[in-house]
N, C-alpha and C. Protein backbone atom coordinates (compact mmCIF):
# COMPACT_ATOMS: atom_id res chain seq x y z
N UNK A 1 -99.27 -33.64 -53.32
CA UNK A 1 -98.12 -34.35 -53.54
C UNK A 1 -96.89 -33.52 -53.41
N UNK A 2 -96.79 -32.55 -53.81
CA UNK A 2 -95.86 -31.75 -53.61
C UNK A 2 -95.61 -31.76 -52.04
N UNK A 3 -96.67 -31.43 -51.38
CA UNK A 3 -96.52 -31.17 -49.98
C UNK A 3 -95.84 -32.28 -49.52
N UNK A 4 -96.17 -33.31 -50.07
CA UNK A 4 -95.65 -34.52 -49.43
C UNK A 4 -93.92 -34.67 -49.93
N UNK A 5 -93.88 -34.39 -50.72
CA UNK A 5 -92.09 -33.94 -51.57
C UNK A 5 -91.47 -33.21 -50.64
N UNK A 6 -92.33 -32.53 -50.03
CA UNK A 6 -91.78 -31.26 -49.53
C UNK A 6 -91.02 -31.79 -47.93
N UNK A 7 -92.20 -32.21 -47.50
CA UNK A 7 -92.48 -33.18 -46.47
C UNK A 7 -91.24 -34.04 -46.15
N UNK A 8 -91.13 -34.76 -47.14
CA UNK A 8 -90.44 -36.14 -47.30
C UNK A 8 -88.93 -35.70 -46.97
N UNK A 9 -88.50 -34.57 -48.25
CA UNK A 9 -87.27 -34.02 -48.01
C UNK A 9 -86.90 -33.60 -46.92
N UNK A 10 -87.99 -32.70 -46.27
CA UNK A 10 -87.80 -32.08 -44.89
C UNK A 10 -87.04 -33.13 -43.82
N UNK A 11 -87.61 -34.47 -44.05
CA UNK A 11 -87.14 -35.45 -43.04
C UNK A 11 -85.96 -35.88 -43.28
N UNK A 12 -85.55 -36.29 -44.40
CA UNK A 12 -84.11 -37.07 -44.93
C UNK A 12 -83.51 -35.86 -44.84
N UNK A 13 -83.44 -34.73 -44.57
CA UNK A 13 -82.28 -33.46 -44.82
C UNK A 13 -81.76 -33.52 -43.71
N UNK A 14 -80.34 -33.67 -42.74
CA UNK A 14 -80.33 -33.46 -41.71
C UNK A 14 -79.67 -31.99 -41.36
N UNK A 15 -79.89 -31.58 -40.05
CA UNK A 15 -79.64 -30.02 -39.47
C UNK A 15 -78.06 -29.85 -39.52
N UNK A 16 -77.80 -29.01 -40.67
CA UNK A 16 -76.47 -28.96 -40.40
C UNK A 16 -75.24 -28.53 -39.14
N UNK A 17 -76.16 -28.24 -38.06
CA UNK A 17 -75.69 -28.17 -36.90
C UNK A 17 -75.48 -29.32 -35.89
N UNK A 18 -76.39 -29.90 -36.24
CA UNK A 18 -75.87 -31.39 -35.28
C UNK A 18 -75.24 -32.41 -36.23
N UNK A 19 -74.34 -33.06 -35.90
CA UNK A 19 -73.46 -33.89 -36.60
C UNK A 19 -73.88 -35.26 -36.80
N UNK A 20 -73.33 -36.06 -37.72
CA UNK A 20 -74.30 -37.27 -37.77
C UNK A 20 -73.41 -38.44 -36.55
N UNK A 21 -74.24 -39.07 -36.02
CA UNK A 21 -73.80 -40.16 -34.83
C UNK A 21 -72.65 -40.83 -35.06
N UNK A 22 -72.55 -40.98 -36.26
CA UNK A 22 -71.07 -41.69 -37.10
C UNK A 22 -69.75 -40.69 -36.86
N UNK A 23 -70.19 -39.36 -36.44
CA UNK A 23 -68.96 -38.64 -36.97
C UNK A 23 -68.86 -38.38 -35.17
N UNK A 24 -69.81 -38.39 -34.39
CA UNK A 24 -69.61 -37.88 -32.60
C UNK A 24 -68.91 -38.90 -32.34
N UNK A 25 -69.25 -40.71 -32.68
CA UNK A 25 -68.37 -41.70 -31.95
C UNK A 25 -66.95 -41.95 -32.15
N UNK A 26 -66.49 -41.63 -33.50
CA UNK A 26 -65.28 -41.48 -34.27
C UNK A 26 -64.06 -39.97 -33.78
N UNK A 27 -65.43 -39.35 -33.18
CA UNK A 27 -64.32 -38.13 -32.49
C UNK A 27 -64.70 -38.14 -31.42
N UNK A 28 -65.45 -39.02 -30.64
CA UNK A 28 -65.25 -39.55 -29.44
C UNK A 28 -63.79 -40.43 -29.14
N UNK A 29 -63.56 -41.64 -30.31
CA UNK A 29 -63.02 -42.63 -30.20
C UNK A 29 -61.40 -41.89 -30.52
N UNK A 30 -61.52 -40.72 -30.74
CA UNK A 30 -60.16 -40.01 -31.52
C UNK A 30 -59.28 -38.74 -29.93
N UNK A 31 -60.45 -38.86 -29.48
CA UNK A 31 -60.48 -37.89 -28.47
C UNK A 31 -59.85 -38.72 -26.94
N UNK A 32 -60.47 -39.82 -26.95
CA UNK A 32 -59.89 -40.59 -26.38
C UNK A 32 -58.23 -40.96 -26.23
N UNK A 33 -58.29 -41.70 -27.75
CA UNK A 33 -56.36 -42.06 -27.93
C UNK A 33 -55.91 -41.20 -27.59
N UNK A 34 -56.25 -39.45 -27.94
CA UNK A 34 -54.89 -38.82 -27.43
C UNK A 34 -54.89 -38.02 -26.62
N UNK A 35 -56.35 -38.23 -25.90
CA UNK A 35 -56.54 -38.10 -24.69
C UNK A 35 -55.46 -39.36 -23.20
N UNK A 36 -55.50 -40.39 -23.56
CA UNK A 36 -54.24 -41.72 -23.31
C UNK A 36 -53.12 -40.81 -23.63
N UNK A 37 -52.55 -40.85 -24.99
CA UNK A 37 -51.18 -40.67 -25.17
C UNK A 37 -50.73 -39.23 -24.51
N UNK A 38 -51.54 -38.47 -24.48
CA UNK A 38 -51.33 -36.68 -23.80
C UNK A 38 -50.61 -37.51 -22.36
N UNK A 39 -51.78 -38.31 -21.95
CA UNK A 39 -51.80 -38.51 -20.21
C UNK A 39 -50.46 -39.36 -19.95
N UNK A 40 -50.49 -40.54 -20.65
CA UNK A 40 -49.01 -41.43 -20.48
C UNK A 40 -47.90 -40.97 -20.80
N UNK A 41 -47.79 -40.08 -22.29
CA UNK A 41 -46.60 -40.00 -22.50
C UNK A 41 -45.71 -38.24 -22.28
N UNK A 42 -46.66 -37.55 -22.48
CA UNK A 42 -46.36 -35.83 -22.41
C UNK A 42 -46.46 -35.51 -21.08
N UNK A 43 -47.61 -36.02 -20.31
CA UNK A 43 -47.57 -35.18 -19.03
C UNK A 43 -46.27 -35.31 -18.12
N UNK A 44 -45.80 -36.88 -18.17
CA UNK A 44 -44.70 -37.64 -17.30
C UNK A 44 -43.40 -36.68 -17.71
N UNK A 45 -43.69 -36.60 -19.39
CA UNK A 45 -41.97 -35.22 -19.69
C UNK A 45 -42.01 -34.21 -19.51
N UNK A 46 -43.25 -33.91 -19.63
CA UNK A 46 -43.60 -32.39 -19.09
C UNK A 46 -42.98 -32.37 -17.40
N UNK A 47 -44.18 -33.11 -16.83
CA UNK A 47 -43.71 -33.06 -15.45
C UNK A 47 -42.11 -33.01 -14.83
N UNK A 48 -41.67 -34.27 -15.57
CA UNK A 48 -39.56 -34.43 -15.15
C UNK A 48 -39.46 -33.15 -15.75
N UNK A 49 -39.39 -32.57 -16.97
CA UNK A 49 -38.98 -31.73 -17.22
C UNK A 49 -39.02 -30.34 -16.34
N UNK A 50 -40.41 -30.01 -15.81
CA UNK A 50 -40.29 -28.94 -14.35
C UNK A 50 -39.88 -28.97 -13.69
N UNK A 51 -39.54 -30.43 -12.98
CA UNK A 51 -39.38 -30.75 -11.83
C UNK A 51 -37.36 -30.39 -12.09
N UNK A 52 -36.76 -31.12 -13.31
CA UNK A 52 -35.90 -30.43 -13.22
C UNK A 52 -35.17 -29.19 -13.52
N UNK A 53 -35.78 -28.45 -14.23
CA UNK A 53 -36.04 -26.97 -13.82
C UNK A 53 -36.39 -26.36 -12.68
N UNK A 54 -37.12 -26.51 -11.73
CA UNK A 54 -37.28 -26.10 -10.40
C UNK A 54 -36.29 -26.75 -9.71
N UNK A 55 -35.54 -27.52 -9.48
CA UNK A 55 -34.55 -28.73 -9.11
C UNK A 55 -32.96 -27.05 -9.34
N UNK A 56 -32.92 -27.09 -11.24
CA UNK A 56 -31.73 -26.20 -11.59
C UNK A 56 -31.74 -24.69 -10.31
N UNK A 57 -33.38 -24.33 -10.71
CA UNK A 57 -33.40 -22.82 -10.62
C UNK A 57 -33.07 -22.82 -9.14
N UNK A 58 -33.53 -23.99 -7.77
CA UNK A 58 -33.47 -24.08 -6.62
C UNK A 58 -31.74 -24.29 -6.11
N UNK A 59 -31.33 -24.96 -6.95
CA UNK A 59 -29.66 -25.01 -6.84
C UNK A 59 -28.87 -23.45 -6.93
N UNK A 60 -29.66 -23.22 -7.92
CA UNK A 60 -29.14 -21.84 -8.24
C UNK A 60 -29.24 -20.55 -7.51
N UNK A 61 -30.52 -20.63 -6.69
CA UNK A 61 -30.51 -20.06 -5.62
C UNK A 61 -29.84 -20.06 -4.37
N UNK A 62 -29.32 -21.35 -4.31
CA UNK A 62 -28.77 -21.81 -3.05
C UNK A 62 -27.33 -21.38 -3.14
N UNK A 63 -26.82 -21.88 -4.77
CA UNK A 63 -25.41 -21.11 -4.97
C UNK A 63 -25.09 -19.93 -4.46
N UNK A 64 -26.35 -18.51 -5.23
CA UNK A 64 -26.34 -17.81 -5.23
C UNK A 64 -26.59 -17.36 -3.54
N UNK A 65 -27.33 -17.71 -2.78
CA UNK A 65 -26.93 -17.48 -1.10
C UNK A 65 -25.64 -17.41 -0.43
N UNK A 66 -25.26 -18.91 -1.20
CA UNK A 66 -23.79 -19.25 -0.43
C UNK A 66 -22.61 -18.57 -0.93
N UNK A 67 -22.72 -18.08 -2.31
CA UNK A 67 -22.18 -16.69 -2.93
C UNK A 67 -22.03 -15.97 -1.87
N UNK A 68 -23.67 -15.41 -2.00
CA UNK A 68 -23.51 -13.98 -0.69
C UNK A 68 -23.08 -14.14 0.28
N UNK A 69 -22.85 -14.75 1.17
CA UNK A 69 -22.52 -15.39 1.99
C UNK A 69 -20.96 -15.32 2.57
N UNK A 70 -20.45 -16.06 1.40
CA UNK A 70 -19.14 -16.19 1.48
C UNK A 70 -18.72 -14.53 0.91
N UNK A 71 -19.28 -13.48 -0.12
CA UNK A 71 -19.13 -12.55 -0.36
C UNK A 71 -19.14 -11.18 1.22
N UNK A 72 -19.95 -11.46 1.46
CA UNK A 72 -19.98 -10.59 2.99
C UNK A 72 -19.42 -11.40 3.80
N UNK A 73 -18.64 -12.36 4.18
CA UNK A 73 -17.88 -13.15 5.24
C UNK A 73 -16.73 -12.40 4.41
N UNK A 74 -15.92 -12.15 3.41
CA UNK A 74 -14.87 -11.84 2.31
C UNK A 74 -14.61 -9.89 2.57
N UNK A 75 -16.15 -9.42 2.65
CA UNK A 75 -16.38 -8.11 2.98
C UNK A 75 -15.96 -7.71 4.95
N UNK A 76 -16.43 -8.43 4.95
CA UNK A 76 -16.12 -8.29 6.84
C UNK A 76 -14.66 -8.40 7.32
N UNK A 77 -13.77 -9.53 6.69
CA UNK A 77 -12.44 -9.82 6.62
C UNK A 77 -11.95 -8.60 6.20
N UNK A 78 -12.09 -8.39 4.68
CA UNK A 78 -11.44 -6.74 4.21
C UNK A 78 -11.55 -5.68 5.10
N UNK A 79 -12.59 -5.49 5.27
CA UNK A 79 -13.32 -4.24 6.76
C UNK A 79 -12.46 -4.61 7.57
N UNK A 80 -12.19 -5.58 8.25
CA UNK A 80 -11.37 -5.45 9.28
C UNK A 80 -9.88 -5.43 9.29
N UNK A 81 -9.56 -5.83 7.96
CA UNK A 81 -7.97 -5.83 7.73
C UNK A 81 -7.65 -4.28 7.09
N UNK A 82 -8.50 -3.88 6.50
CA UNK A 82 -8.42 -2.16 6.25
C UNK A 82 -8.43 -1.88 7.32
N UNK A 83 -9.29 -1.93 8.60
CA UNK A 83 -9.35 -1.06 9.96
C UNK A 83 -8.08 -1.31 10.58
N UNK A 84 -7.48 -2.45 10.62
CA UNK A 84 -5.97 -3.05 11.45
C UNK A 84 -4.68 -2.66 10.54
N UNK A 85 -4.55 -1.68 9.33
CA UNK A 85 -3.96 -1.71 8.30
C UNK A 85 -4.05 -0.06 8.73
N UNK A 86 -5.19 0.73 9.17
CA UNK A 86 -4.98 2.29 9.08
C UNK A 86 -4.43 2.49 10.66
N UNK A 87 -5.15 1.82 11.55
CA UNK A 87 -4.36 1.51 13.25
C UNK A 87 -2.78 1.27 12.79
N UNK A 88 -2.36 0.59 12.09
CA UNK A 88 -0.89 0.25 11.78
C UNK A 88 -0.24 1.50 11.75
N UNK A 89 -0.52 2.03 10.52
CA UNK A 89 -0.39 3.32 9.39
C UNK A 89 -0.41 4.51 10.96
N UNK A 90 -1.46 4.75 11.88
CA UNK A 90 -1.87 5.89 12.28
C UNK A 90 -0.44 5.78 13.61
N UNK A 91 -0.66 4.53 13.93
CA UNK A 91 0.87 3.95 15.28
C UNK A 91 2.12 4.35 14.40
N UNK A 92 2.50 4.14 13.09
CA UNK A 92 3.58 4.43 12.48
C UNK A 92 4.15 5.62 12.41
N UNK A 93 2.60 6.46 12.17
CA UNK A 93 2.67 7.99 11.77
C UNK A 93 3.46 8.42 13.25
N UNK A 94 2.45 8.30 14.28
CA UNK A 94 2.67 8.76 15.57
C UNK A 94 4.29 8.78 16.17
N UNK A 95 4.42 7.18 15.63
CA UNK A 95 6.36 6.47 16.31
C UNK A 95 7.00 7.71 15.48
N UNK A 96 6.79 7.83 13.93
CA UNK A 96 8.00 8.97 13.30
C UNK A 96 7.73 10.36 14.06
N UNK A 97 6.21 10.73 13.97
CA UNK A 97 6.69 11.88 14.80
C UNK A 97 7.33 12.23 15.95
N UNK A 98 6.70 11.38 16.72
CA UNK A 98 7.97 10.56 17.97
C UNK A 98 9.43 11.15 17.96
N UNK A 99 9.93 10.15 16.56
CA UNK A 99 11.36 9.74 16.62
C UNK A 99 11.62 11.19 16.10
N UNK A 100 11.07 11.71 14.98
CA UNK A 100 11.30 13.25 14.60
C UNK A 100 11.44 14.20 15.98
N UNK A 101 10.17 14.28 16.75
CA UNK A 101 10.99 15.56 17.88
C UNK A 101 11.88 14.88 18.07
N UNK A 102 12.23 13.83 18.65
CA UNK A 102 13.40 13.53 19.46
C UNK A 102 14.89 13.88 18.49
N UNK A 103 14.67 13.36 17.40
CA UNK A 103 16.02 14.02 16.28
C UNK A 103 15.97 15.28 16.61
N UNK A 104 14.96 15.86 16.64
CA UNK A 104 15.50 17.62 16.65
C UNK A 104 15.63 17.70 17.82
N UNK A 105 15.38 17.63 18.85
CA UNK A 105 15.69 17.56 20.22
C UNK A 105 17.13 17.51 20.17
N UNK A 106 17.64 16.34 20.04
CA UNK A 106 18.89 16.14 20.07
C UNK A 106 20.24 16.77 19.39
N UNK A 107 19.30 17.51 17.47
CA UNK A 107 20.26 17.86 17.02
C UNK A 107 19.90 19.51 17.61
N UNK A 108 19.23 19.87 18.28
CA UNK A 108 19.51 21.24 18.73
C UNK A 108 20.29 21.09 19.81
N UNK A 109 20.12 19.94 20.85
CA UNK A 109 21.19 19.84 21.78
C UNK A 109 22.77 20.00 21.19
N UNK A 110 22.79 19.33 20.66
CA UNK A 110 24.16 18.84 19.95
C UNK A 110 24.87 20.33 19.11
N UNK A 111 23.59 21.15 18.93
CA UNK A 111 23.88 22.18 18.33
C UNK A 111 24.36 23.41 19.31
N UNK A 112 23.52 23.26 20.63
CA UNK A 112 23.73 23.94 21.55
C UNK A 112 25.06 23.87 22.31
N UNK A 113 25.61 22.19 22.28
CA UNK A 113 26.74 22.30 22.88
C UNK A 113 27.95 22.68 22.12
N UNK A 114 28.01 22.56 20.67
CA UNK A 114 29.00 22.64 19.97
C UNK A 114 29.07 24.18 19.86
N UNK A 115 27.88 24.86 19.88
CA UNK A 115 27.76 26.62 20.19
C UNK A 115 28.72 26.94 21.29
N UNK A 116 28.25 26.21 22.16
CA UNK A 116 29.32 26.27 23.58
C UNK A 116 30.75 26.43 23.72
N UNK A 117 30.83 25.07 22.88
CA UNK A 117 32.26 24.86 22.57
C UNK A 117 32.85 25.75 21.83
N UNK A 118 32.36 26.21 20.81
CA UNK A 118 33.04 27.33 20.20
C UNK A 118 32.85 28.60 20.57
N UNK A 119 31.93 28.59 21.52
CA UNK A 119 32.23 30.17 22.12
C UNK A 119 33.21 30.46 23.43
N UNK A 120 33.38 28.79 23.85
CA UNK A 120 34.79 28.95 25.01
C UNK A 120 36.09 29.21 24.36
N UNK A 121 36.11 28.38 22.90
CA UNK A 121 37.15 28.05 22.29
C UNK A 121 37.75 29.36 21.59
N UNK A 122 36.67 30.25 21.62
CA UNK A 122 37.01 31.72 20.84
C UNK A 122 37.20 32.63 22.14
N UNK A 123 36.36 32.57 23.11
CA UNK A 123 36.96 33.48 24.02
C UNK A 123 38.47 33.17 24.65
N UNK A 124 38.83 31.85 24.52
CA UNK A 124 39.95 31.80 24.99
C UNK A 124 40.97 32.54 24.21
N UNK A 125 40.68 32.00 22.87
CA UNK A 125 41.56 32.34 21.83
C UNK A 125 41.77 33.97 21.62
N UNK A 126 40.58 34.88 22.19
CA UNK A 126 40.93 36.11 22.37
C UNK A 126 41.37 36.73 23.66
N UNK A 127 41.32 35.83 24.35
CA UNK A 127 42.13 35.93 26.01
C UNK A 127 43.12 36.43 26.01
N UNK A 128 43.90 34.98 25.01
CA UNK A 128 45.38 34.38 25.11
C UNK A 128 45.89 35.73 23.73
N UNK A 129 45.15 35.98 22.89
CA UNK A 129 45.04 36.99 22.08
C UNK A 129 45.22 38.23 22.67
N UNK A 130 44.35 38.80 23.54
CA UNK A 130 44.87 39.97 24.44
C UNK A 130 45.84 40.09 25.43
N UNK A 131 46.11 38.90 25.81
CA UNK A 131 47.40 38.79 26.66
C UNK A 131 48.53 39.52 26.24
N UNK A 132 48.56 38.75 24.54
CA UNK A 132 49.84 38.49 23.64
C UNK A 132 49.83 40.29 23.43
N UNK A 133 48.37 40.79 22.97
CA UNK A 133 48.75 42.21 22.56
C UNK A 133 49.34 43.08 24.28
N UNK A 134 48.78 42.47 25.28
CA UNK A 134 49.05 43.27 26.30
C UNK A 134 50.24 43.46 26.78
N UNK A 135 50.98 42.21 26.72
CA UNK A 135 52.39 42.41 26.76
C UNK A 135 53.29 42.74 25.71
N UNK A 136 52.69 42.62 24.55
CA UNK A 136 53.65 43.37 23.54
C UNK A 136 53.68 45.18 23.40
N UNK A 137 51.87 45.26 24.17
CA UNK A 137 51.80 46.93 24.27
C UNK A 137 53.16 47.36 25.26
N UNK A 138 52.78 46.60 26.78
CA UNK A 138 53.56 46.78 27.44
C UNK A 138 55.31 47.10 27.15
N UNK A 139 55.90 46.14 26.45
CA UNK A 139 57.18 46.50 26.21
C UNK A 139 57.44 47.67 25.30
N UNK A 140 56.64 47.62 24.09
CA UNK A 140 56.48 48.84 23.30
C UNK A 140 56.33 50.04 24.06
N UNK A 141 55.45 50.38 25.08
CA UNK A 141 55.15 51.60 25.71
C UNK A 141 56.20 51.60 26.78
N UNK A 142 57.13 50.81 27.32
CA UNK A 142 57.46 51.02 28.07
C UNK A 142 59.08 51.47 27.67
N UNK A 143 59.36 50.97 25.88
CA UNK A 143 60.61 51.46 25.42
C UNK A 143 60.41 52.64 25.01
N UNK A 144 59.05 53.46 24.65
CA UNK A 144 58.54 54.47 24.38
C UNK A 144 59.13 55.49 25.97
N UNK A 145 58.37 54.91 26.83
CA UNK A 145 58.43 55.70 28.18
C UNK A 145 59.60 55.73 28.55
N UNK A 146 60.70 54.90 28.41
CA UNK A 146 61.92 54.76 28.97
C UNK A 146 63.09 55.83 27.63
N UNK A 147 62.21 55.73 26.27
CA UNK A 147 62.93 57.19 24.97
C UNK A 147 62.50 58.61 25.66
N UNK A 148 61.28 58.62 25.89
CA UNK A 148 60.36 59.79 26.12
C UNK A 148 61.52 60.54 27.60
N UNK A 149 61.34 59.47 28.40
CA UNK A 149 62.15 60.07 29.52
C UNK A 149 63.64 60.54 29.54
N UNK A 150 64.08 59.42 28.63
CA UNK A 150 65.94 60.06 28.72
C UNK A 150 65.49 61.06 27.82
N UNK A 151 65.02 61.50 26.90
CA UNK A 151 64.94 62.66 26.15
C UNK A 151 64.37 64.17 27.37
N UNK A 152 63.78 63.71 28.40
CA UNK A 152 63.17 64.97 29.34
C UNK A 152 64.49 64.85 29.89
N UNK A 153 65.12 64.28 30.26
CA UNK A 153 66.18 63.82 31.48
C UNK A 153 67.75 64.19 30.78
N UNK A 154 67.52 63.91 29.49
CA UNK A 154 68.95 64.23 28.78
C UNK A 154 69.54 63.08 28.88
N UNK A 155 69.39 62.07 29.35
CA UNK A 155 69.87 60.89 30.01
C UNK A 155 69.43 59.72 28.81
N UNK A 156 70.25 58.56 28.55
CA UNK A 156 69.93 57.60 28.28
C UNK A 156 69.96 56.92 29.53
N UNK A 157 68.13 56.06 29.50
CA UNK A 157 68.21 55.05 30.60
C UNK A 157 68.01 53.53 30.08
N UNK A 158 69.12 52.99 30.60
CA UNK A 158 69.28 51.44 30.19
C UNK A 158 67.87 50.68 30.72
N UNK A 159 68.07 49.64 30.00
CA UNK A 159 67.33 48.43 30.09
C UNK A 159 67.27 47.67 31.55
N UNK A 160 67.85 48.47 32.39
CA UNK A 160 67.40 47.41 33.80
C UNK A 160 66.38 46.89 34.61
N UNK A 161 66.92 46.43 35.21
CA UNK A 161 65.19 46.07 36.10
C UNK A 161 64.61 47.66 36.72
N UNK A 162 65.30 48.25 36.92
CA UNK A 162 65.26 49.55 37.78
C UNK A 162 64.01 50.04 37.19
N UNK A 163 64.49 50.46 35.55
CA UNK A 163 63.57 51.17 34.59
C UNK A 163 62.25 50.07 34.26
N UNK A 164 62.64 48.82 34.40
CA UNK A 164 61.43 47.78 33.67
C UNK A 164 60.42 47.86 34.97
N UNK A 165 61.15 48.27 36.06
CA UNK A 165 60.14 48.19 37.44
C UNK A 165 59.17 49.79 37.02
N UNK A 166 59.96 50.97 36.99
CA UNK A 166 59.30 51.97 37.04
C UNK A 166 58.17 52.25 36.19
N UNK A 167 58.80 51.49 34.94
CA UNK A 167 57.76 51.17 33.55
C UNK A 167 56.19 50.42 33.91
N UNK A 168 56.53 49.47 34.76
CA UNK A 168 55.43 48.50 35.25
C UNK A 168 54.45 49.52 36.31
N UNK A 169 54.91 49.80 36.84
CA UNK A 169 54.74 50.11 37.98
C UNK A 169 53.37 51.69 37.76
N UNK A 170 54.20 52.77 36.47
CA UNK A 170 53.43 53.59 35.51
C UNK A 170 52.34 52.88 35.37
N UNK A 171 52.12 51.85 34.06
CA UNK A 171 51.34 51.24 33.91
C UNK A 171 50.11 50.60 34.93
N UNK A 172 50.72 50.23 35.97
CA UNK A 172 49.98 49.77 36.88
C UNK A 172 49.04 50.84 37.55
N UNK A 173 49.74 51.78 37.27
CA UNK A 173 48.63 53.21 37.74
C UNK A 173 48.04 54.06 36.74
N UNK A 174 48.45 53.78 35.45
CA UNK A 174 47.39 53.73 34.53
C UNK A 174 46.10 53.09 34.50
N UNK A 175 46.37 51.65 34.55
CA UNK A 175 45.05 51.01 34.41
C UNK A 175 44.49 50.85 35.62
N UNK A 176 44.73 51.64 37.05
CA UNK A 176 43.81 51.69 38.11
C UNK A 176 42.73 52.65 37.88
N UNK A 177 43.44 54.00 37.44
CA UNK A 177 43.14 55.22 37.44
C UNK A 177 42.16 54.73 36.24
N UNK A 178 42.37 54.19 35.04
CA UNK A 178 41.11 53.64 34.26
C UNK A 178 39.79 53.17 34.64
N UNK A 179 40.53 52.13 35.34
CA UNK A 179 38.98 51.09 35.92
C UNK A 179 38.35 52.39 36.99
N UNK A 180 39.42 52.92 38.06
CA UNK A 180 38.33 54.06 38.64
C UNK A 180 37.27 55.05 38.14
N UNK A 181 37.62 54.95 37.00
CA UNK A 181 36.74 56.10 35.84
C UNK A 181 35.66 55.35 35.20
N UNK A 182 36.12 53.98 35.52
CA UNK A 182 34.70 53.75 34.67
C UNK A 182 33.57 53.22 35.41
């Protein structure tokens, strides 16, 4: 009898590893609903929701192209308005140096002739300068020569042409007898 107790229990006990049929159809029947509600209602927001995220991130890329884009079209413009900006600058440099020799050109000309001018303007001025002393030597030496002589002669000799000729005339063979010597 015991055995049969034993027995008996053995059968009504169930394996606590397999679940009883009541509890598989109930989490069958549970597995289901939100197995439905996952599928109808989450996947559809899930889904819009990627779709507009891939939608943002794809815009954003495209911005970001047409960025670059317009950024190196912006870079190429600069590049070339810097290159037409130092061509300007390098033609400018060139025209002043240009216009510079030519200023000095001109003010050494200008310098050269006014040299000119004042070296005619001074030799004249010592020309007309030696003239003035030459004829003032002249009368001086010749009232000298005309004292000197009445003093050899005992004689006063007047102022005539006689004596102003003989006076000249001295002189005139002074400064031959000079230039022959030199």
């Amino acid at each position: 009898m015991l055995n049969a107790l034993v027995l008996a229990a053995e059968e009504a006990a169930p394996n606590p590893l397999i679940p009883a049929w009541y509890d598989i159809i109930w989490s069958a029947v549970c597995f289901v609903i939100i197995l439905f509600v996952v599928w109808k209602v989450a996947l559809p927001k899930m889904a819009a929701l990627l779709d507009a995220r891939s939608a943002a991130i794809e815009g954003n890329i495209a911005k970001a192209d047409e960025a670059q884009r317009q950024a190196e079209a912006a870079l190429e413009e600069y590049t070339a308005q810097l290159a037409s900006a130092r061509k300007e600058a390098g033609d400018i440099r060139d025209s002043a140096r240009e216009d510079g020799k030519k200023i000095v050109a001109e003010a050494k000309e200008s310098a050269t002739t006014e040299a000119a001018r004042i070296q005619a303007t001074a030799h004249a001025q010592i020309e007309a300068e030696r003239q003035t002393a030459l004829v003032s030597l002249r009368s001086e030496v010749g009232t000298l020569a005309l004292d000197l002589a009445g003093n050899v002669i005992g004689e006063t000799l007047g102022d005539d042409k006689k004596a102003q000729g003989v006076v000249d005339r001295f002189l005139a063979d002074l400064e031959a007898s000079e230039k022959a010597t030199r």
